[in-house]
N, C-alpha and C. Protein backbone atom coordinates (compact mmCIF):
# COMPACT_ATOMS: atom_id res chain seq x y z
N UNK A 1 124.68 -118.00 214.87
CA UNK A 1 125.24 -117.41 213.72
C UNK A 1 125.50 -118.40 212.61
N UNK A 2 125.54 -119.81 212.87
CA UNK A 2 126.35 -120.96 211.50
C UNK A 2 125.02 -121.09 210.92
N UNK A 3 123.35 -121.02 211.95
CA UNK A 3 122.48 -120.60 210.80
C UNK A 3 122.53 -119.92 209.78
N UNK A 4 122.89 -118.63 210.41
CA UNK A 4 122.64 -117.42 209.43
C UNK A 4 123.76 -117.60 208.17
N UNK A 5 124.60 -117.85 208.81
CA UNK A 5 125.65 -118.40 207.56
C UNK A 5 125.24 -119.19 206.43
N UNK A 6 124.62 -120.58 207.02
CA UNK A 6 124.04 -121.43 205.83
C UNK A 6 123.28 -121.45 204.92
N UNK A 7 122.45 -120.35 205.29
CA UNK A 7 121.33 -120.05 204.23
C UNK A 7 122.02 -119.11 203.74
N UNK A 8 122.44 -118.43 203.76
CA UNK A 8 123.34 -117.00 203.31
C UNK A 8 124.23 -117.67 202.27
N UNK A 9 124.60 -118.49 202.40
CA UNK A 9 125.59 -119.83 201.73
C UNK A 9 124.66 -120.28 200.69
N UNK A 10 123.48 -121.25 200.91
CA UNK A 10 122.83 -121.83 200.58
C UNK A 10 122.03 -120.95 198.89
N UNK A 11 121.63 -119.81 199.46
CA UNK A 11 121.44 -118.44 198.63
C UNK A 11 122.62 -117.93 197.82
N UNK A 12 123.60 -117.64 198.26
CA UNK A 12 124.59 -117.92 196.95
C UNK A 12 124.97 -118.36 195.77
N UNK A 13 124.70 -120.15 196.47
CA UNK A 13 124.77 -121.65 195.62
C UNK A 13 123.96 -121.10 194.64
N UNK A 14 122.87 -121.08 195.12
CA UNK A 14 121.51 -120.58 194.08
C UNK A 14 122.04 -119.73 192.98
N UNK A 15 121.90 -118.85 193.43
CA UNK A 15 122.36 -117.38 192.23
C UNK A 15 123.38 -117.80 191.70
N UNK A 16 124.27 -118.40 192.17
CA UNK A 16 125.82 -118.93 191.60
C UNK A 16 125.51 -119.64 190.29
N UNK A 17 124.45 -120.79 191.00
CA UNK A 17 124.03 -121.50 189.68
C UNK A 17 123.08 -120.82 188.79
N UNK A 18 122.38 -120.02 189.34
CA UNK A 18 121.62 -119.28 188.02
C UNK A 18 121.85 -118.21 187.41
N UNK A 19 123.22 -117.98 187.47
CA UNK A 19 124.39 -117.30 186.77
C UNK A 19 125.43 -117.92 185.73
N UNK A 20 125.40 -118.68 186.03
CA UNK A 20 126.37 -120.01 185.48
C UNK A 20 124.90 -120.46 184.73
N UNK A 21 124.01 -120.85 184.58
CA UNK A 21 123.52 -121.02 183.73
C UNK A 21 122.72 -120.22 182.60
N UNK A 22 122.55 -119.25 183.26
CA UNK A 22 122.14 -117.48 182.03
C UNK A 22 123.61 -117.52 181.28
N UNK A 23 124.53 -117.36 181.95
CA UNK A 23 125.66 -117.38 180.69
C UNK A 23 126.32 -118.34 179.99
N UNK A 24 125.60 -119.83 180.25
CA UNK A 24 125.62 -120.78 179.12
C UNK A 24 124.42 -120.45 178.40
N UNK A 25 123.33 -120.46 178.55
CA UNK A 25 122.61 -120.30 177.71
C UNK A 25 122.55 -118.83 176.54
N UNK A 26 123.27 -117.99 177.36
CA UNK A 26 123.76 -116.84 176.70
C UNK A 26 124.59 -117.39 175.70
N UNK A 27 125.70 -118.15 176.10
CA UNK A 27 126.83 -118.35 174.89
C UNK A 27 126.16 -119.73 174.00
N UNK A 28 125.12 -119.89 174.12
CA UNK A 28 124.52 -121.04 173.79
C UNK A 28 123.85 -120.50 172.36
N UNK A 29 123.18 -119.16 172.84
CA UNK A 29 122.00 -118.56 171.84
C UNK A 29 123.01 -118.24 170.63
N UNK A 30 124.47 -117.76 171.27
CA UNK A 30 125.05 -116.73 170.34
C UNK A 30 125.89 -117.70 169.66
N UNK A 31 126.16 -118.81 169.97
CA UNK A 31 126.60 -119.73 169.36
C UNK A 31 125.84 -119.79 168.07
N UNK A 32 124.41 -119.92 168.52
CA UNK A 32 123.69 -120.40 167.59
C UNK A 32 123.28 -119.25 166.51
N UNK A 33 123.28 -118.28 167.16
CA UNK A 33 123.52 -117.41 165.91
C UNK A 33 124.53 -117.04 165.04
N UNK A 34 125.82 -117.14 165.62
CA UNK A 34 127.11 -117.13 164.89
C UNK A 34 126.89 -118.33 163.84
N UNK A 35 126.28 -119.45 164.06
CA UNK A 35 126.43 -120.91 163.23
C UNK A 35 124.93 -120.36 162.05
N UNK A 36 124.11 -119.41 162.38
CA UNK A 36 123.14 -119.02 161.38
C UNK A 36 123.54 -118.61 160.65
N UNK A 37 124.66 -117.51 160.53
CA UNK A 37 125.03 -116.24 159.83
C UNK A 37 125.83 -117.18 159.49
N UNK A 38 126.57 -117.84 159.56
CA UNK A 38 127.80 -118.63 158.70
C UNK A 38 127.53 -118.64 157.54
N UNK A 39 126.37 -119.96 158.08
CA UNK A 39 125.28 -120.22 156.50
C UNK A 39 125.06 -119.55 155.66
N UNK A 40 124.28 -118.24 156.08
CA UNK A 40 123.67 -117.20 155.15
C UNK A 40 124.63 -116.77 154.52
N UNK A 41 125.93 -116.31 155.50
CA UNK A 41 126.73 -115.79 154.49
C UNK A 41 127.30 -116.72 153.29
N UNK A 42 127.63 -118.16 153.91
CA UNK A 42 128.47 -118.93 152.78
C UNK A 42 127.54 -119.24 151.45
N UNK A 43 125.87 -119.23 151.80
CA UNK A 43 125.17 -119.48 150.30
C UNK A 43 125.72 -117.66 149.69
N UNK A 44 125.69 -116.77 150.40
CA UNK A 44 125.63 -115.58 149.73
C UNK A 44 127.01 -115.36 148.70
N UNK A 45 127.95 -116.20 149.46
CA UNK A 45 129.03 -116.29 148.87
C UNK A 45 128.90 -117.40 147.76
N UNK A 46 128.27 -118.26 147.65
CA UNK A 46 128.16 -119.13 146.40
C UNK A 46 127.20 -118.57 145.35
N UNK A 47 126.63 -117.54 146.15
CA UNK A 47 125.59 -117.15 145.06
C UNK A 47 126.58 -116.02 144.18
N UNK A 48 127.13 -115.19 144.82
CA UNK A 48 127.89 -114.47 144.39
C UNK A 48 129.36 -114.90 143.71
N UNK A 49 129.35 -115.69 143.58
CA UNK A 49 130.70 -117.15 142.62
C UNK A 49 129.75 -117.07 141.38
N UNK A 50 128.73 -117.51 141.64
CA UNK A 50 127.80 -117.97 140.48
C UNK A 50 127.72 -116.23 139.31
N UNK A 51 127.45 -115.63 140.07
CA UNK A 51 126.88 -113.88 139.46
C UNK A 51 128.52 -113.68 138.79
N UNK A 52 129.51 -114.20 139.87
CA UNK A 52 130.74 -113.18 138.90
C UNK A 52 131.08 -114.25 137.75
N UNK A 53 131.03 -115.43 137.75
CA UNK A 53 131.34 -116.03 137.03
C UNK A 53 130.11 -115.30 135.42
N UNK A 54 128.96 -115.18 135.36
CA UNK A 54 128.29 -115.08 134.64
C UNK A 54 128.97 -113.62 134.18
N UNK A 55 129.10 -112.95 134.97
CA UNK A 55 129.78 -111.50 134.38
C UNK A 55 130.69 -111.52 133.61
N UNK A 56 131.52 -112.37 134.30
CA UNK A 56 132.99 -112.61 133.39
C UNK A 56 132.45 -113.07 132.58
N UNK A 57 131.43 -114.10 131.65
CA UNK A 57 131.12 -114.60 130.62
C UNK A 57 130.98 -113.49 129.66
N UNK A 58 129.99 -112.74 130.33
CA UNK A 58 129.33 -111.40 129.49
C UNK A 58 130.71 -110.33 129.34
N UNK A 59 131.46 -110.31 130.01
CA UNK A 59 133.22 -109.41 130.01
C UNK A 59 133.52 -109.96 128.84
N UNK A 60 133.55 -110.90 128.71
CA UNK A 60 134.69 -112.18 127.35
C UNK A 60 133.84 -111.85 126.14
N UNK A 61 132.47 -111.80 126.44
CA UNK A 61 131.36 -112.01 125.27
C UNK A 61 131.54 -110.55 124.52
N UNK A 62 131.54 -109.43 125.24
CA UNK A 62 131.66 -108.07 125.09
C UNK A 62 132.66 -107.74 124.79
N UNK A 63 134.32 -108.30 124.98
CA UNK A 63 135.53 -107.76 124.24
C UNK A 63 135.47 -108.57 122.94
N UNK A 64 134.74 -110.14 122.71
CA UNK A 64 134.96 -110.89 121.42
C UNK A 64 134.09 -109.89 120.93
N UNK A 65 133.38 -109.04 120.51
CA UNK A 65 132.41 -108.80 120.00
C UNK A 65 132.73 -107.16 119.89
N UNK A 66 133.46 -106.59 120.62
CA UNK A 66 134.39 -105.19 120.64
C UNK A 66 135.26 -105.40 119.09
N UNK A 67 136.02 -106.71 119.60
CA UNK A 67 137.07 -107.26 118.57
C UNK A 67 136.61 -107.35 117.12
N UNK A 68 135.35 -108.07 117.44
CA UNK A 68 135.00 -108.12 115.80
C UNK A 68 134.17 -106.75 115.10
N UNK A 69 133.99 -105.74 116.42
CA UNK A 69 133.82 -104.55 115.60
C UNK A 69 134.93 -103.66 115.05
N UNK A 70 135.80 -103.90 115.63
CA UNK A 70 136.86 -103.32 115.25
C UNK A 70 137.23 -103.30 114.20
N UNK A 71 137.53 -105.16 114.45
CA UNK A 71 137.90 -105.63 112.77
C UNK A 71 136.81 -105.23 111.30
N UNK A 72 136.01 -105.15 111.88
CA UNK A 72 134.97 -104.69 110.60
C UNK A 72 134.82 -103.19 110.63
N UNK A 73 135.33 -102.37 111.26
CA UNK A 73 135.93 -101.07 111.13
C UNK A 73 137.17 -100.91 110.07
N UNK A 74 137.59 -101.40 109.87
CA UNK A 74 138.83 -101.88 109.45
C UNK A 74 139.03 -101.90 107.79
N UNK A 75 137.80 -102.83 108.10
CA UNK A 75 137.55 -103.58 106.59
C UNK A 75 136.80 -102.46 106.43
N UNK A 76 135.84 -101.44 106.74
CA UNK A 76 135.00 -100.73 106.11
C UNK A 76 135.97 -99.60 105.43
N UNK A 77 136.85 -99.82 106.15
CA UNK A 77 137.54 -98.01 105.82
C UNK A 77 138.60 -98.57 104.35
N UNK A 78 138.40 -99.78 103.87
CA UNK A 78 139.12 -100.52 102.55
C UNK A 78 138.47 -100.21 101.22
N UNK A 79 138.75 -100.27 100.24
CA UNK A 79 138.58 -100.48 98.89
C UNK A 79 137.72 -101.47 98.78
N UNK A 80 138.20 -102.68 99.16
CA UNK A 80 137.33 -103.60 98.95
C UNK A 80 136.08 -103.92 99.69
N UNK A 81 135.82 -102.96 100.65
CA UNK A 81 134.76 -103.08 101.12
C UNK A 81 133.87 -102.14 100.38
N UNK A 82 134.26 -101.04 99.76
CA UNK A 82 133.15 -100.19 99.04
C UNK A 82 133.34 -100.74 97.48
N UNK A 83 133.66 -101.24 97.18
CA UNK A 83 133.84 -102.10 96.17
C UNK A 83 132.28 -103.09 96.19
N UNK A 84 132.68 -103.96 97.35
CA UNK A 84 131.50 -104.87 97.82
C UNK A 84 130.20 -104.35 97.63
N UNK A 85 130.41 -102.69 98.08
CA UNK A 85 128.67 -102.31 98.90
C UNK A 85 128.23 -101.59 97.20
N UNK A 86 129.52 -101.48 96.46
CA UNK A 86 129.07 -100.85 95.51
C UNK A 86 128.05 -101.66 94.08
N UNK A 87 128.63 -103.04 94.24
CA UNK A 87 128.26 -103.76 93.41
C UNK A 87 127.14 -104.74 94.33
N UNK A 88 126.97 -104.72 95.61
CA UNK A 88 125.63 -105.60 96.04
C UNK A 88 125.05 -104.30 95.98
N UNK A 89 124.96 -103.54 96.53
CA UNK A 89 123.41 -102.56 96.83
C UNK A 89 123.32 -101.61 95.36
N UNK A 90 124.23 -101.28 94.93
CA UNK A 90 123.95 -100.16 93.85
C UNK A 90 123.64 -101.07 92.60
N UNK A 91 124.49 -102.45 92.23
CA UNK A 91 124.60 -102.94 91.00
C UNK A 91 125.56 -101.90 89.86
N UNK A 92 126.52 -101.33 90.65
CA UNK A 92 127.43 -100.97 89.81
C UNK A 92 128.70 -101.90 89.31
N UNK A 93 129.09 -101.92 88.17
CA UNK A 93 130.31 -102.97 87.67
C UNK A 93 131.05 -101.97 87.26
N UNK A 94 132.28 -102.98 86.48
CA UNK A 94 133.16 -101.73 86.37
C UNK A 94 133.11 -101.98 84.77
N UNK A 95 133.54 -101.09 83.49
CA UNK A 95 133.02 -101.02 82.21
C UNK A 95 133.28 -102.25 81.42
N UNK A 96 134.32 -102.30 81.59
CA UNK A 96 134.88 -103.71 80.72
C UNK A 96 134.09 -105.25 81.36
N UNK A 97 133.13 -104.80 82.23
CA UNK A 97 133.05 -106.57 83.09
C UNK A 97 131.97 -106.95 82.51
N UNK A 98 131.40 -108.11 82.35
CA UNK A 98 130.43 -108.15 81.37
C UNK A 98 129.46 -109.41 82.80
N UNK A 99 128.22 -108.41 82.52
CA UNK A 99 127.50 -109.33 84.16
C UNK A 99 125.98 -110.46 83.05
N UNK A 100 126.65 -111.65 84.27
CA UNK A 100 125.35 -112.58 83.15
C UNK A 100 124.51 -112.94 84.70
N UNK A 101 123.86 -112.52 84.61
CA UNK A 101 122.09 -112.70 85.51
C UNK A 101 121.24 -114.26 84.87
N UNK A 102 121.53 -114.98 85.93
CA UNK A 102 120.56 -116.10 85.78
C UNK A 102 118.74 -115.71 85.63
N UNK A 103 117.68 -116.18 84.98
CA UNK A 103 117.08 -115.89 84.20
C UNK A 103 116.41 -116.67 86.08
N UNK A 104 115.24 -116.15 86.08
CA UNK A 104 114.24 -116.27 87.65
C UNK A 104 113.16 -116.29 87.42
């Protein structure tokens, strides 16, 4: 019977160890994939730093530029702005003004 035992034993060892080594190499693979995806994600995350930062540029660019429509809303709805458009585009003056035109 201490035959039958030893190999019975012996066969164990075996599988024991080629169990113990499927699940290092198991936590080996997944290691190595957890350490892939890190990567990918952390460029995805620098890439995406880069994109919001550019947005926010175009956010800032788009309220300065809101702002200065506003302000020229502003000015349009004035006197002196139809004043302006009246005497560049029409060439209207007012009676008493006396206009001297350089000679071209």
């Amino acid at each position: 019977m201490s035959k039958r035992t030893g190999r019975t034993g012996s066969k164990n060892k075996i599988s024991s160890r080629i169990g113990v080594i499927t699940v290092i190499c198991c936590l080996a693979l997944l290691a190595g994939v957890v350490m892939y995806k890190a990567r990918t994600l952390e460029t995805q995350k620098k890439e995406l730093q880069v994109q919001a930062e550019e947005l926010q540029e175009q956010l800032d660019d788009a309220k300065q530029k809101h702002k200065e429509l506003e302000e020229k809303e502003e000015y349009m709805k004035t006197d002196e702005y139809v004043e302006d458009v009246a005497r560049s585009q029409l060439g209207l003056v007012y009676p008493d003004e006396i206009v001297i035109k350089p000679k071209e």
